[in-house]
N, C-alpha and C. Protein backbone atom coordinates (compact mmCIF):
# COMPACT_ATOMS: atom_id res chain seq x y z
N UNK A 1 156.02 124.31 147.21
CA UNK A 1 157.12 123.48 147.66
C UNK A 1 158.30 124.39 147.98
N UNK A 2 159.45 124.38 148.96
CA UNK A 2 160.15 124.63 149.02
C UNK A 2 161.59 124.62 148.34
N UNK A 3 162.17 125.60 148.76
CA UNK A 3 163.92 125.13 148.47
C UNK A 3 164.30 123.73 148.83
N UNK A 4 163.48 123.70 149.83
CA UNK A 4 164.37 122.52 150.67
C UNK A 4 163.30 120.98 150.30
N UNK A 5 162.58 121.00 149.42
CA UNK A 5 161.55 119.86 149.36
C UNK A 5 160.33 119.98 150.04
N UNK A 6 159.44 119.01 149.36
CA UNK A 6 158.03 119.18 149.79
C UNK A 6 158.41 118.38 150.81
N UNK A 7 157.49 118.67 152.08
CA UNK A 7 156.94 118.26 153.44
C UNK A 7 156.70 117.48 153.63
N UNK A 8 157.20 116.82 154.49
CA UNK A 8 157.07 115.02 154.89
C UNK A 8 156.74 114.98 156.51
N UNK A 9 156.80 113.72 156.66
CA UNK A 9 156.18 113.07 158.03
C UNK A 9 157.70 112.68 158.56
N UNK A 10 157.96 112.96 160.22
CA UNK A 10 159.43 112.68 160.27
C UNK A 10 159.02 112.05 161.57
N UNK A 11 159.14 111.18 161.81
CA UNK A 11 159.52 110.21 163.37
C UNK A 11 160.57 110.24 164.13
N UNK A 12 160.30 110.67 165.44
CA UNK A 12 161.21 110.98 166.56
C UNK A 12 161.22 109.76 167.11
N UNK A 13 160.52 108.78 167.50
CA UNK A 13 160.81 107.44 168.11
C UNK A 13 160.95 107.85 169.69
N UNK A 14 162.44 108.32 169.75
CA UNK A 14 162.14 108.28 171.29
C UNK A 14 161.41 109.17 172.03
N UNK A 15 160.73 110.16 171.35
CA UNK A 15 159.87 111.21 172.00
C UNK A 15 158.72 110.59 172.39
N UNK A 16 157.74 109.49 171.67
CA UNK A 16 156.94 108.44 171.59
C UNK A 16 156.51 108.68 172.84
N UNK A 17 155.59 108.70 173.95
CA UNK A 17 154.86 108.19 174.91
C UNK A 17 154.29 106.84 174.84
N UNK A 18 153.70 106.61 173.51
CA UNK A 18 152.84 105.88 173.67
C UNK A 18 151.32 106.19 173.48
N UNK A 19 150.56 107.36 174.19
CA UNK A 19 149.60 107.78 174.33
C UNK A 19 148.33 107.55 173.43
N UNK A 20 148.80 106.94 171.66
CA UNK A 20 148.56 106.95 170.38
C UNK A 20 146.82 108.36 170.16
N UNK A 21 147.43 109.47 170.41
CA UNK A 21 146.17 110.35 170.09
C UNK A 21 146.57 110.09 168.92
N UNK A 22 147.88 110.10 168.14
CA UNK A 22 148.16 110.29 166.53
C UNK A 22 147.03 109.17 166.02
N UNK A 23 146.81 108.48 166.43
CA UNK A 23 145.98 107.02 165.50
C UNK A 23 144.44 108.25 165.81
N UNK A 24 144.00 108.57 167.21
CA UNK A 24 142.72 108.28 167.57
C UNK A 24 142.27 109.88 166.30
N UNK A 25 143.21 110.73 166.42
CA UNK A 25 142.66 111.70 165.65
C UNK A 25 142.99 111.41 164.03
N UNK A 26 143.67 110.64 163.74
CA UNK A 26 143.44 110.44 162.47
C UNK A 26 141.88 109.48 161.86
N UNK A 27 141.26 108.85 162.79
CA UNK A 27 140.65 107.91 162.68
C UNK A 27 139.47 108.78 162.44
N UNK A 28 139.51 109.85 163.60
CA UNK A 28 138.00 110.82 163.67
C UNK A 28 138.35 111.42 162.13
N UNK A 29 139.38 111.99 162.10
CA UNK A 29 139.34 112.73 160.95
C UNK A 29 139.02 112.27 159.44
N UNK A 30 139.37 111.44 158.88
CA UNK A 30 139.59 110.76 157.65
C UNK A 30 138.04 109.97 158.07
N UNK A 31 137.24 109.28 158.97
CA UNK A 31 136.30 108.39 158.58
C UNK A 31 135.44 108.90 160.48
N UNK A 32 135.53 109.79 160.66
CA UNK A 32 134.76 110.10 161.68
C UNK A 32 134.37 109.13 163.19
N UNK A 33 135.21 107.84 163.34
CA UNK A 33 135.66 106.93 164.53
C UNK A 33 136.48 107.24 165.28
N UNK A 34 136.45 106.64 166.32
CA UNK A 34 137.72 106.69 167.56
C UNK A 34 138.18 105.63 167.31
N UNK A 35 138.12 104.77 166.24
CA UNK A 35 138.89 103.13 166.32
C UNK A 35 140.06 103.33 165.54
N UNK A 36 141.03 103.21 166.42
CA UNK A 36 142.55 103.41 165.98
C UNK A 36 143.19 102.29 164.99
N UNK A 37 141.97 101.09 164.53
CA UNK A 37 142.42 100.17 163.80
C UNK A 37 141.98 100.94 162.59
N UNK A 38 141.73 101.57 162.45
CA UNK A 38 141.11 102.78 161.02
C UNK A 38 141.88 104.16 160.73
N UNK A 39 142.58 104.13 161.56
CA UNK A 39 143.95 104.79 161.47
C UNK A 39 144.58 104.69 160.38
N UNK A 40 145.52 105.96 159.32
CA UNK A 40 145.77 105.26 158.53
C UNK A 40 147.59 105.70 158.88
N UNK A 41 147.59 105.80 160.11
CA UNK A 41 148.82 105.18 160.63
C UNK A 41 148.87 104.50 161.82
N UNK A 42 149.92 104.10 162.48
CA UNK A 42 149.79 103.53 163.59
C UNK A 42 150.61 103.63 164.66
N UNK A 43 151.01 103.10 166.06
CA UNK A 43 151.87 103.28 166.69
C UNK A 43 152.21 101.62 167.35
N UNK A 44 153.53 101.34 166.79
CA UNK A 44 153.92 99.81 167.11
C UNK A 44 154.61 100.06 168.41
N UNK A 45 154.15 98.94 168.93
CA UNK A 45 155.20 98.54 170.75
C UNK A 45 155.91 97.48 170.31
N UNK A 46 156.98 97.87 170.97
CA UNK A 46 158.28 97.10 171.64
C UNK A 46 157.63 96.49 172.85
N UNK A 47 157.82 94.90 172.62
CA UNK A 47 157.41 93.89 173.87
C UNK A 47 158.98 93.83 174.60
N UNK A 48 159.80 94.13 173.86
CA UNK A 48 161.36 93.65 174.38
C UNK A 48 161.37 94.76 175.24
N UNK A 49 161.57 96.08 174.68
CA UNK A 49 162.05 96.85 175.45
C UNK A 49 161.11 98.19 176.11
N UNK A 50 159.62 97.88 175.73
CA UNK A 50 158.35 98.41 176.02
C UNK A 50 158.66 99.67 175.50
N UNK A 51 158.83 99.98 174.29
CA UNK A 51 158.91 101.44 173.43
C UNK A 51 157.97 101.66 172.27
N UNK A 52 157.92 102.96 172.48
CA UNK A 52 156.84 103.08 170.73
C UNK A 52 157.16 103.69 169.82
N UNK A 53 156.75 103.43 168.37
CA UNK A 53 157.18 103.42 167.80
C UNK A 53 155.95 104.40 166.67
N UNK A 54 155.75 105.61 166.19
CA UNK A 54 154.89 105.33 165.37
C UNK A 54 155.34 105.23 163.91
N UNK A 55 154.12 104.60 163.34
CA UNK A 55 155.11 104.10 161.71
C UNK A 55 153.94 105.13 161.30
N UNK A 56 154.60 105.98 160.06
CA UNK A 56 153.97 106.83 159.24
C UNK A 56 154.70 106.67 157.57
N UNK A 57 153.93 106.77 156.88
CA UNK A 57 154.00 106.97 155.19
C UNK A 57 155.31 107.60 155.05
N UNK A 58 156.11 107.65 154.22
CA UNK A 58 157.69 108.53 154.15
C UNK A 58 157.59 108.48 152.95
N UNK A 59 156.46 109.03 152.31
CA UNK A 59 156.43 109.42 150.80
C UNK A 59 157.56 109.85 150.08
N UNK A 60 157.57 107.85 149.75
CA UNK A 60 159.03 108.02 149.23
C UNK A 60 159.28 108.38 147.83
N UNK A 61 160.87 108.67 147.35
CA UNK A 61 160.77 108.88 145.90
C UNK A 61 160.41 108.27 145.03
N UNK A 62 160.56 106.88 145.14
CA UNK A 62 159.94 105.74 144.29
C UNK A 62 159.16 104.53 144.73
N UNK A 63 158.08 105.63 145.13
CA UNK A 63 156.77 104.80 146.19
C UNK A 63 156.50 103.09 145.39
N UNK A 64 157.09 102.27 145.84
CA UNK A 64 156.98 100.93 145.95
C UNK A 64 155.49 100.01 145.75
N UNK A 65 154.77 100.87 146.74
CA UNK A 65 153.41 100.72 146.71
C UNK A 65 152.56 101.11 145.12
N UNK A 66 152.64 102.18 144.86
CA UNK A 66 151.90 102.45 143.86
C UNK A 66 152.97 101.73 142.77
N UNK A 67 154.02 101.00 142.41
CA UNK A 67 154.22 100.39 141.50
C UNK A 67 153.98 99.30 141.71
N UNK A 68 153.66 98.52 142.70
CA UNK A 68 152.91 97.10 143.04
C UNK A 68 151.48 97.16 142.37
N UNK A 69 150.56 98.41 142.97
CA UNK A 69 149.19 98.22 142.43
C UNK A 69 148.90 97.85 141.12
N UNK A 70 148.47 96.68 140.98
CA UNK A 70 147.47 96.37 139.61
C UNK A 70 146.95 97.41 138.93
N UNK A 71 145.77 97.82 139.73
CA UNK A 71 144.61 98.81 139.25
C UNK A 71 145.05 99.95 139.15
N UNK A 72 146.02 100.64 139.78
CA UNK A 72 146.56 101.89 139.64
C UNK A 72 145.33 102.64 140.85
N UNK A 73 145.36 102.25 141.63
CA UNK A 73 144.57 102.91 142.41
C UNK A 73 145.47 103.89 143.36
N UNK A 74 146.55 103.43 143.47
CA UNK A 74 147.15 104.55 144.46
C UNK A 74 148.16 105.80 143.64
N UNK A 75 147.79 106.44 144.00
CA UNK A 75 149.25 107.88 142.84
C UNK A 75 149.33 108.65 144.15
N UNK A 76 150.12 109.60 143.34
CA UNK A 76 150.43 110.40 144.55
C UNK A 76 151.10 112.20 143.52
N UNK A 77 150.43 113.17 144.18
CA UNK A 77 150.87 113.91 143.34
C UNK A 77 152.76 114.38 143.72
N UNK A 78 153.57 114.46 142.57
CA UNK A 78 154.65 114.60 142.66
C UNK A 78 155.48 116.02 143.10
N UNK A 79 154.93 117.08 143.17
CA UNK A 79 155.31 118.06 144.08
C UNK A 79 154.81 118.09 145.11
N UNK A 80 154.12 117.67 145.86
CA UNK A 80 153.80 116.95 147.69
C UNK A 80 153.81 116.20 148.08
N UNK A 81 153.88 114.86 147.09
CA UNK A 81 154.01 114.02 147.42
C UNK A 81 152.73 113.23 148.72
N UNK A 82 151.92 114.35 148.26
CA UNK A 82 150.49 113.30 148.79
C UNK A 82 149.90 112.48 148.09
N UNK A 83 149.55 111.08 148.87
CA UNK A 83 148.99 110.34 148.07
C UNK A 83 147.62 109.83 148.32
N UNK A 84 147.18 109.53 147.10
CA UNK A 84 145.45 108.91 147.15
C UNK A 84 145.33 107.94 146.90
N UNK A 85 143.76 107.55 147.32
CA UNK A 85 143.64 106.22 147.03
C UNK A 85 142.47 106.38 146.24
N UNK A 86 141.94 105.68 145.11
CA UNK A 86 141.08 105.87 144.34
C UNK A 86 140.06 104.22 144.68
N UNK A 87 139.26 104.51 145.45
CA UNK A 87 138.30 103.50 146.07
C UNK A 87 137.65 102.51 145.16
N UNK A 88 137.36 103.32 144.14
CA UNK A 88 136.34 102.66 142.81
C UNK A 88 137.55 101.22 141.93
N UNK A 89 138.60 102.19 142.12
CA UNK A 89 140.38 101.57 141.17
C UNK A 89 140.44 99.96 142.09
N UNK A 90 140.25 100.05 143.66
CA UNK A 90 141.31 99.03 144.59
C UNK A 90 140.51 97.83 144.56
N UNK A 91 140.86 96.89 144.56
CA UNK A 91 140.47 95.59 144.51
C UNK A 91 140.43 94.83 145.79
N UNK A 92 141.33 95.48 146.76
CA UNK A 92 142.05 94.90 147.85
C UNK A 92 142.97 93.85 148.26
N UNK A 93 143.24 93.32 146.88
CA UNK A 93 144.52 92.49 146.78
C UNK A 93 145.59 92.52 147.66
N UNK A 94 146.09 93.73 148.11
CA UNK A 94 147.30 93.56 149.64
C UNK A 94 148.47 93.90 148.99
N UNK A 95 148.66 94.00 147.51
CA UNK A 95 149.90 93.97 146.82
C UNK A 95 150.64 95.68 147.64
N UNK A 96 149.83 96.29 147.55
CA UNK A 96 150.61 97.52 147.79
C UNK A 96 150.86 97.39 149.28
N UNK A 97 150.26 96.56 150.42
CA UNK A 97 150.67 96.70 151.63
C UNK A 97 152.00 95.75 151.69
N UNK A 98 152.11 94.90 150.63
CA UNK A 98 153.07 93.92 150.95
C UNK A 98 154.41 94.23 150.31
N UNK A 99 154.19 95.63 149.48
CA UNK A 99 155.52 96.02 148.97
C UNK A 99 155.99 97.28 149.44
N UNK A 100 155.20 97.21 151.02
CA UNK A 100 155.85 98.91 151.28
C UNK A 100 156.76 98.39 152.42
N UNK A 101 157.89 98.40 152.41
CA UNK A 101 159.48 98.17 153.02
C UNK A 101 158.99 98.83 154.55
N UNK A 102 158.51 99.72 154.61
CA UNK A 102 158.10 100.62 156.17
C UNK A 102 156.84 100.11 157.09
N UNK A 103 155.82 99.14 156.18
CA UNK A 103 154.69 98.22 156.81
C UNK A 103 153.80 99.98 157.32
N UNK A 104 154.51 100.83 156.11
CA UNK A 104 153.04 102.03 156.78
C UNK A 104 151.41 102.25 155.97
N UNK A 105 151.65 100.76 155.24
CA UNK A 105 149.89 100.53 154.78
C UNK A 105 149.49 99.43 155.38
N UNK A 106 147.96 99.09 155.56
CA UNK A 106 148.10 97.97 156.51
C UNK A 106 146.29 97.88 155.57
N UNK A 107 145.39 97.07 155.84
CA UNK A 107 144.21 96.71 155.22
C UNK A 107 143.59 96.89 156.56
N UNK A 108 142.03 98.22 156.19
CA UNK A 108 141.24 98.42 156.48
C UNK A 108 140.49 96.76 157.29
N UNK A 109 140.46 97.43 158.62
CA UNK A 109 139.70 95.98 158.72
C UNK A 109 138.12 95.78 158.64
N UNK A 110 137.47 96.59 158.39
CA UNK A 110 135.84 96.47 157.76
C UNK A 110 135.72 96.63 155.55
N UNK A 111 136.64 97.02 155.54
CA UNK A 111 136.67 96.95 153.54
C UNK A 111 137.49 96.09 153.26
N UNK A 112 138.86 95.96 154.00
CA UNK A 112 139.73 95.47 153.12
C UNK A 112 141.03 96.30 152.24
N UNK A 113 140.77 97.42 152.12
CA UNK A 113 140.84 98.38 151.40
C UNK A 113 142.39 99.21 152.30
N UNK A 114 143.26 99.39 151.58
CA UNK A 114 144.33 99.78 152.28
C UNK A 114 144.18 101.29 152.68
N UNK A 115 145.15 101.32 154.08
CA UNK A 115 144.48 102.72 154.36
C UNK A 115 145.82 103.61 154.18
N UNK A 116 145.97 104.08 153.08
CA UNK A 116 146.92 105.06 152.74
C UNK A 116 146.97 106.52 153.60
N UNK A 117 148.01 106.83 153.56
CA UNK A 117 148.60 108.56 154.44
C UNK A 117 148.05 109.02 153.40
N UNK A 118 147.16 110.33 153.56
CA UNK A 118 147.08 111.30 152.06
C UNK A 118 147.86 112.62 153.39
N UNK A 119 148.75 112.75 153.72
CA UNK A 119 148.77 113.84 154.83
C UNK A 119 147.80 114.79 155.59
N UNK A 120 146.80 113.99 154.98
CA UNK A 120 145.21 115.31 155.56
C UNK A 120 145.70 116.30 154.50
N UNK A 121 145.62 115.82 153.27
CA UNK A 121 145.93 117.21 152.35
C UNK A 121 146.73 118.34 152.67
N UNK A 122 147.70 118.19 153.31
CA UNK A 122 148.74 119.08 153.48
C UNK A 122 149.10 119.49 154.91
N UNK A 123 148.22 118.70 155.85
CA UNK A 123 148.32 119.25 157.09
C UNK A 123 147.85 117.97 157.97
N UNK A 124 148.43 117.14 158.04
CA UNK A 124 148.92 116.04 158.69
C UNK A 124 148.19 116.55 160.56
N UNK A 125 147.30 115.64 160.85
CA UNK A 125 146.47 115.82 161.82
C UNK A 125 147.34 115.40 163.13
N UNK A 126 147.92 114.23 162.74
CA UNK A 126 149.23 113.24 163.56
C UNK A 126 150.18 114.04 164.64
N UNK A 127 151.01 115.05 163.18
CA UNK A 127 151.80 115.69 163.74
C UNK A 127 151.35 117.09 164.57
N UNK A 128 149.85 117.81 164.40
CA UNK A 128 149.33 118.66 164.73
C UNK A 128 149.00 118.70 166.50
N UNK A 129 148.89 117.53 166.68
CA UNK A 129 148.15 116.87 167.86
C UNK A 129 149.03 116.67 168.54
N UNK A 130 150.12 115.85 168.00
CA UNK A 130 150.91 115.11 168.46
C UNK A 130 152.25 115.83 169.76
N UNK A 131 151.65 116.02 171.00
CA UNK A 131 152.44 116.75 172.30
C UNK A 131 153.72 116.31 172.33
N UNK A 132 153.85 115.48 171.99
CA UNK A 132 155.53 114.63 172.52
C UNK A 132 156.68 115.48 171.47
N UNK A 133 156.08 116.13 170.08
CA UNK A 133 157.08 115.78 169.06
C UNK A 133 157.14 114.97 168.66
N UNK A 134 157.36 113.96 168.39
CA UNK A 134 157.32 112.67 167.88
C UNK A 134 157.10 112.56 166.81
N UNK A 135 156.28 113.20 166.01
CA UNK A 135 155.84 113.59 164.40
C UNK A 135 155.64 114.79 164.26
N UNK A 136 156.69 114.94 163.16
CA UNK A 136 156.80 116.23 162.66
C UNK A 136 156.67 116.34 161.53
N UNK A 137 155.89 117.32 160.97
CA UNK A 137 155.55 117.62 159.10
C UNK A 137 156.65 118.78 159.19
N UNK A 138 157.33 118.43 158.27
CA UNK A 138 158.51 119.46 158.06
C UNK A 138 159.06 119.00 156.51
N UNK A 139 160.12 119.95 156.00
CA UNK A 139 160.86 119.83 155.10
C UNK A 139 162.03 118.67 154.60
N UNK A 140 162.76 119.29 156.25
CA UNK A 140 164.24 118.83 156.24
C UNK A 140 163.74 118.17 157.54
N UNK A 141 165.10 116.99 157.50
CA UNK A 141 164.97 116.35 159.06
C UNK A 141 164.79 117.32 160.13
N UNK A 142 164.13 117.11 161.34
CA UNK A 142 163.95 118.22 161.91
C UNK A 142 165.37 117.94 162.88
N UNK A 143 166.07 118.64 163.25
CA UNK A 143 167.47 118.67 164.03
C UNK A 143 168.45 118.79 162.81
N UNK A 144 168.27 118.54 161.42
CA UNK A 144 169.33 118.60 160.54
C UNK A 144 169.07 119.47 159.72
N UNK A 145 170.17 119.67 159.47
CA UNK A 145 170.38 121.14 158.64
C UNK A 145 170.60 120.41 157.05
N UNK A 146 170.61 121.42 155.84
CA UNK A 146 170.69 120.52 154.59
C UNK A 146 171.44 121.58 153.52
């Protein structure tokens, strides 16, 4: 970890194309599909003003989600702040998608089963791919200094 904090997922918004490779390569990666509904992020449109948006995990300080879960299926380790999902633990109850303020868990649509950010274990596939900028794994906001 750094001086400056462990590494997060940062959204540019207006850099956005649209294009969503961020969904299609997370989908191959984590469960070996091109179906971007298996994504375990996503990219929302603006019908108003036709913009995109992608929503990603912001592994927050007091992840909301894993204090919703019943089973304790979701943790997250506290110097990276990556988080897991423990498959055997989840019930699929929805509690943790319905208490994350950012709507960046959403239910697997063949399990049920919420599809949590683990960052690709430290190296976030999203932001790797991702041509526009638009997602960035970084420290600090990227443009801000700290």
């Amino acid at each position: 970890m750094s001086a400056a904090g462990p590494k997060r997922l940062h959204v540019i918004a207006d850099r956005c194309t649209g294009c969503r490779l961020c969904e299609a390569v997370c989908a191959v990666r984590h469960l070996g599909v091109t179906n971007p509904e298996k994504a375990r992020l996503q990219v929302q449109v603006s019908e108003d003003d036709n913009t995109f948006t992608p929503v990603v995990c912001r592994q927050c300080k007091k992840p909301r989600c894993i204090e919703a879960c019943p089973g304790q299926a979701l943790s997250r380790d506290e110097n990276t702040r990556i988080m897991h999902l423990e498959e055997s633990a989840c019930d699929g109850c929805g509690k943790c998608i319905e208490a994350c303020p950012f709507r960046a868990l959403r239910p697997d649509p063949g399990t049920g089963l919420p599809l949590a950010c683990d960052l690709c274990g430290g190296d976030p596939c999203c932001a790797e791919f991702c041509d526009a900028g638009a997602i960035v794994f970084a420290a600090a906001r990227p443009g801000k200094s700290r």
